[in-house]
C-alpha atoms as a PDB file:
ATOM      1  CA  UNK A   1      17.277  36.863  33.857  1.00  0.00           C
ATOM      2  CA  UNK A   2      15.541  37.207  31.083  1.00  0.00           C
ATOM      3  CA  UNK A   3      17.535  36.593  27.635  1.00  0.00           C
ATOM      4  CA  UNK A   4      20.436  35.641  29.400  1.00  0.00           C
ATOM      5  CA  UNK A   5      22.665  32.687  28.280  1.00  0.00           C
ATOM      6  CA  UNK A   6      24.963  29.899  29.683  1.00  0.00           C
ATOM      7  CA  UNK A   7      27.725  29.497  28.392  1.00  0.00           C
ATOM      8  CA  UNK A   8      30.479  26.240  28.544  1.00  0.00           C
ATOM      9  CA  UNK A   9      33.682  27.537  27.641  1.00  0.00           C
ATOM     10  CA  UNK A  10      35.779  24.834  25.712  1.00  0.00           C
ATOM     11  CA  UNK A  11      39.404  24.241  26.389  1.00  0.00           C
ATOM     12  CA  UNK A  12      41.601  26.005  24.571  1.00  0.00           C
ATOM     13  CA  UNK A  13      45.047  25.020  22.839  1.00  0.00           C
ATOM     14  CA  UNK A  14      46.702  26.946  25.459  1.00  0.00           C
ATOM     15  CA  UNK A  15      45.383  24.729  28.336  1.00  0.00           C
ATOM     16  CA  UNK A  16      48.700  23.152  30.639  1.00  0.00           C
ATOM     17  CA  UNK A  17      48.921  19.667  29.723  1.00  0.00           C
ATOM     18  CA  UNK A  18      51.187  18.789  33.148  1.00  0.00           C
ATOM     19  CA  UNK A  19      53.306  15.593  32.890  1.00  0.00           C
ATOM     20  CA  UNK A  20      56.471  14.105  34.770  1.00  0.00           C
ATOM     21  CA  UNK A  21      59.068  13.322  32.426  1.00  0.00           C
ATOM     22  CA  UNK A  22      59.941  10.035  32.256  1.00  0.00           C
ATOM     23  CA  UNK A  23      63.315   8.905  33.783  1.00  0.00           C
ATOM     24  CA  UNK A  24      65.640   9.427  30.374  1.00  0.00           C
ATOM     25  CA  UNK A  25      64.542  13.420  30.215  1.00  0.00           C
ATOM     26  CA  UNK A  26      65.483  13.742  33.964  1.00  0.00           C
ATOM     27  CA  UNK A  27      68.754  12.093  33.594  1.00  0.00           C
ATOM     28  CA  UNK A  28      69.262  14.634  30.624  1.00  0.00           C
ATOM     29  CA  UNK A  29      68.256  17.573  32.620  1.00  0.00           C
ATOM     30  CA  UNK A  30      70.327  16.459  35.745  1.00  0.00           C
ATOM     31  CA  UNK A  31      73.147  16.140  33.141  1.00  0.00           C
ATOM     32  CA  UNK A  32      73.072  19.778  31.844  1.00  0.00           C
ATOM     33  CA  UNK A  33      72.920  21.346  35.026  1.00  0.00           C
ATOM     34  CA  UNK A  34      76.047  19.254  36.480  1.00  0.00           C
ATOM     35  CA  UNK A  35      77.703  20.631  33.244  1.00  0.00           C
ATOM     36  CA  UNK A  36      76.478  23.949  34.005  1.00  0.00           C
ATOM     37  CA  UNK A  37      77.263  24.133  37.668  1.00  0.00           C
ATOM     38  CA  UNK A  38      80.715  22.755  36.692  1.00  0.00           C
ATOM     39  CA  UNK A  39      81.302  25.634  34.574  1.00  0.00           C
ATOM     40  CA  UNK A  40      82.502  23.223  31.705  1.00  0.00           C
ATOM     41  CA  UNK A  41      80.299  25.390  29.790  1.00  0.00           C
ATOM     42  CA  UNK A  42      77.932  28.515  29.474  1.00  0.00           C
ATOM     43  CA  UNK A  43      74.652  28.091  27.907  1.00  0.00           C
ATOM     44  CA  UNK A  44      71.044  28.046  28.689  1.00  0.00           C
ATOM     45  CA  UNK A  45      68.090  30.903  30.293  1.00  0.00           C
ATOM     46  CA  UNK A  46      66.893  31.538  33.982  1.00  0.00           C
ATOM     47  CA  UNK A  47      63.819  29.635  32.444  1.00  0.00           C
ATOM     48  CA  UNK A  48      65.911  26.747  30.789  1.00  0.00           C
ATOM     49  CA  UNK A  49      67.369  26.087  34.466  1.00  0.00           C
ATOM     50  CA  UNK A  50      64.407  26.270  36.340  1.00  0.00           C
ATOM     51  CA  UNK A  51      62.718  23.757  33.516  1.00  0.00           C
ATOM     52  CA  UNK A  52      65.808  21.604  34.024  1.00  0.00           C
ATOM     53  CA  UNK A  53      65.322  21.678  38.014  1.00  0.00           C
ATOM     54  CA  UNK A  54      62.066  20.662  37.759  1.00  0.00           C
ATOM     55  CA  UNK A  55      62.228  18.049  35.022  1.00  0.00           C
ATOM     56  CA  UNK A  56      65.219  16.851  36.840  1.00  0.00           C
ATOM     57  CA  UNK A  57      63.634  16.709  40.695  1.00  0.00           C
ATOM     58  CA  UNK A  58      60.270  14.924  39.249  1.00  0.00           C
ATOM     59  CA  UNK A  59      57.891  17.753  39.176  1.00  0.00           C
ATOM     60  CA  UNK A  60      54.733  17.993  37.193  1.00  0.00           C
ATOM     61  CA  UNK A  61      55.561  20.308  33.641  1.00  0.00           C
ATOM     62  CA  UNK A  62      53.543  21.375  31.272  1.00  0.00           C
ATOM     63  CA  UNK A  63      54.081  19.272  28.517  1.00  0.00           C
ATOM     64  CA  UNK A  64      52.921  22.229  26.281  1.00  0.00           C
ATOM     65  CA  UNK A  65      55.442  24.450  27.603  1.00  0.00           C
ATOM     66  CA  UNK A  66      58.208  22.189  26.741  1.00  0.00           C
ATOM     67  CA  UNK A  67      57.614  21.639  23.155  1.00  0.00           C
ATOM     68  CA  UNK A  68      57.443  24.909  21.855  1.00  0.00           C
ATOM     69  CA  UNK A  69      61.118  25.020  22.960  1.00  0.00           C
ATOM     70  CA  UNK A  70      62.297  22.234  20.785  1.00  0.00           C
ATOM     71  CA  UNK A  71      61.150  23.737  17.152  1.00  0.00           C
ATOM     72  CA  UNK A  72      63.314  26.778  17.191  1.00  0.00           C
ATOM     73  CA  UNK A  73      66.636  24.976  17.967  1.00  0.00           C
ATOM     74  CA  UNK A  74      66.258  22.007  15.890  1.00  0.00           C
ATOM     75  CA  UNK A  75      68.404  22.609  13.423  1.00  0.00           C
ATOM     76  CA  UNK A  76      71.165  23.683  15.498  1.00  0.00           C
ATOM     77  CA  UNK A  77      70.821  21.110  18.248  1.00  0.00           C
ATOM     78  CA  UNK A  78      70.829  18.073  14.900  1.00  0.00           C
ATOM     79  CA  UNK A  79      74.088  19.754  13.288  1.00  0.00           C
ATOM     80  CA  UNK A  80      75.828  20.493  16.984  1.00  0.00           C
ATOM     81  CA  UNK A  81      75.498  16.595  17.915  1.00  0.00           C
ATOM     82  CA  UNK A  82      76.015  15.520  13.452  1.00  0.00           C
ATOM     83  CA  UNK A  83      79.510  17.394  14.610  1.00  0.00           C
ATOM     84  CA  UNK A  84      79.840  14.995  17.635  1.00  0.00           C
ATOM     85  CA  UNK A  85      79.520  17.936  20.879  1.00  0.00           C
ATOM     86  CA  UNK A  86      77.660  17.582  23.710  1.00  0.00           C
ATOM     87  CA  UNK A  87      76.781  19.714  26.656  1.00  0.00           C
ATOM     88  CA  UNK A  88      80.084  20.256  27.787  1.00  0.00           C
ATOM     89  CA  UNK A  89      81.326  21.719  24.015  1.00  0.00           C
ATOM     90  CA  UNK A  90      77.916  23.269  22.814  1.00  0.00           C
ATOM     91  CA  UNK A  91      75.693  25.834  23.988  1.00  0.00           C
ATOM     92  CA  UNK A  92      73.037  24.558  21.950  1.00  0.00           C
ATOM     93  CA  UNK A  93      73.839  20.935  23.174  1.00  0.00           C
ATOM     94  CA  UNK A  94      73.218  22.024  26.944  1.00  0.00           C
ATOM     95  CA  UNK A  95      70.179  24.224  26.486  1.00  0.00           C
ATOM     96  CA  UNK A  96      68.529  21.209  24.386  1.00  0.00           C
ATOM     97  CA  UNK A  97      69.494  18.940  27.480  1.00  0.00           C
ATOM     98  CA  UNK A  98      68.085  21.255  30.013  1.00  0.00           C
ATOM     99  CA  UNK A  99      65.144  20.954  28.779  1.00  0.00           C
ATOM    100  CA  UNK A 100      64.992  17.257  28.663  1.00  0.00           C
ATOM    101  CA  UNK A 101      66.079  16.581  25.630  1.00  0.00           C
ATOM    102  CA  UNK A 102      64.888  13.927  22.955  1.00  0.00           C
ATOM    103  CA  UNK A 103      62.876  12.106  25.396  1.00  0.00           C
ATOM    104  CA  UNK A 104      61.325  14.925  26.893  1.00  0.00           C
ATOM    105  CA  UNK A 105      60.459  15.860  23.369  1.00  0.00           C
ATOM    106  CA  UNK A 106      59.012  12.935  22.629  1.00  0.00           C
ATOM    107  CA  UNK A 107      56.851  12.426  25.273  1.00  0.00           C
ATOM    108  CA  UNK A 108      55.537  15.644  25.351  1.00  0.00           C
ATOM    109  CA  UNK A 109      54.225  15.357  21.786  1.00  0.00           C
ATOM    110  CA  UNK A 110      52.990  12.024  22.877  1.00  0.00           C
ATOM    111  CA  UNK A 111      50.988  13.756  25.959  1.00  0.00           C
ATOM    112  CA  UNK A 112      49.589  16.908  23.744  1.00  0.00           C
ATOM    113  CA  UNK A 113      48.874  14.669  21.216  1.00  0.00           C
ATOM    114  CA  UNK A 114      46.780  12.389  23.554  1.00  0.00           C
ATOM    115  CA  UNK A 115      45.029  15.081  25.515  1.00  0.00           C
ATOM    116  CA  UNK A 116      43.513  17.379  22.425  1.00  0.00           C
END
């Protein structure tokens, strides 16, 4: 094969960085589906549910996946709890819980952070 190359491919920023949350995210997770299932409130996706399942049984995530959830509700989520509501009085409360909240958060920057 004349004039042919090899080539390595590099990892790319889109790459699963897969994780189990530790045991504060799950308890968050577990906590906004019992609110959910309870039908003290309304709030969340068919993905923000299966996240929460997963985060909540254990499973492997990817870490990756669960950050770029965080940015877009930020704002929201900080002036829903400022105001003193949780999952069972805020939509935005109970999505932010589902998917593992402030721990979850945090330890999936921590992960990314450590694997690029």
């Amino acid at each position: 094969m004349v004039g042919c190359v090899s080539y390595v491919i590099p990892p790319t920023t889109t790459d699963p960085v897969m994780c189990q949350m530790p045991k504060k995210a799950r308890k968050a997770a577990r906590r906004a589906l019992d609110v959910l299932f309870s039908r003290e409130n309304k709030f969340g996706t068919p993905a923000g549910v299966a996240m929460a399942m997963s985060i909540s049984a254990g499973r492997r995530v990817d870490c990756r996946k669960v950050l770029q959830f965080f940015p877009r509700w930020e704002s929201r989520y900080r002036a829903a709890k400022k105001q003193g509501h949780d999952a069972r009085t805020s939509a935005v409360v109970g999505a932010w819980e589902l998917w593992g909240g402030d721990a979850a958060r945090k330890f999936a920057a921590q992960r990314v952070r450590k694997d690029t």
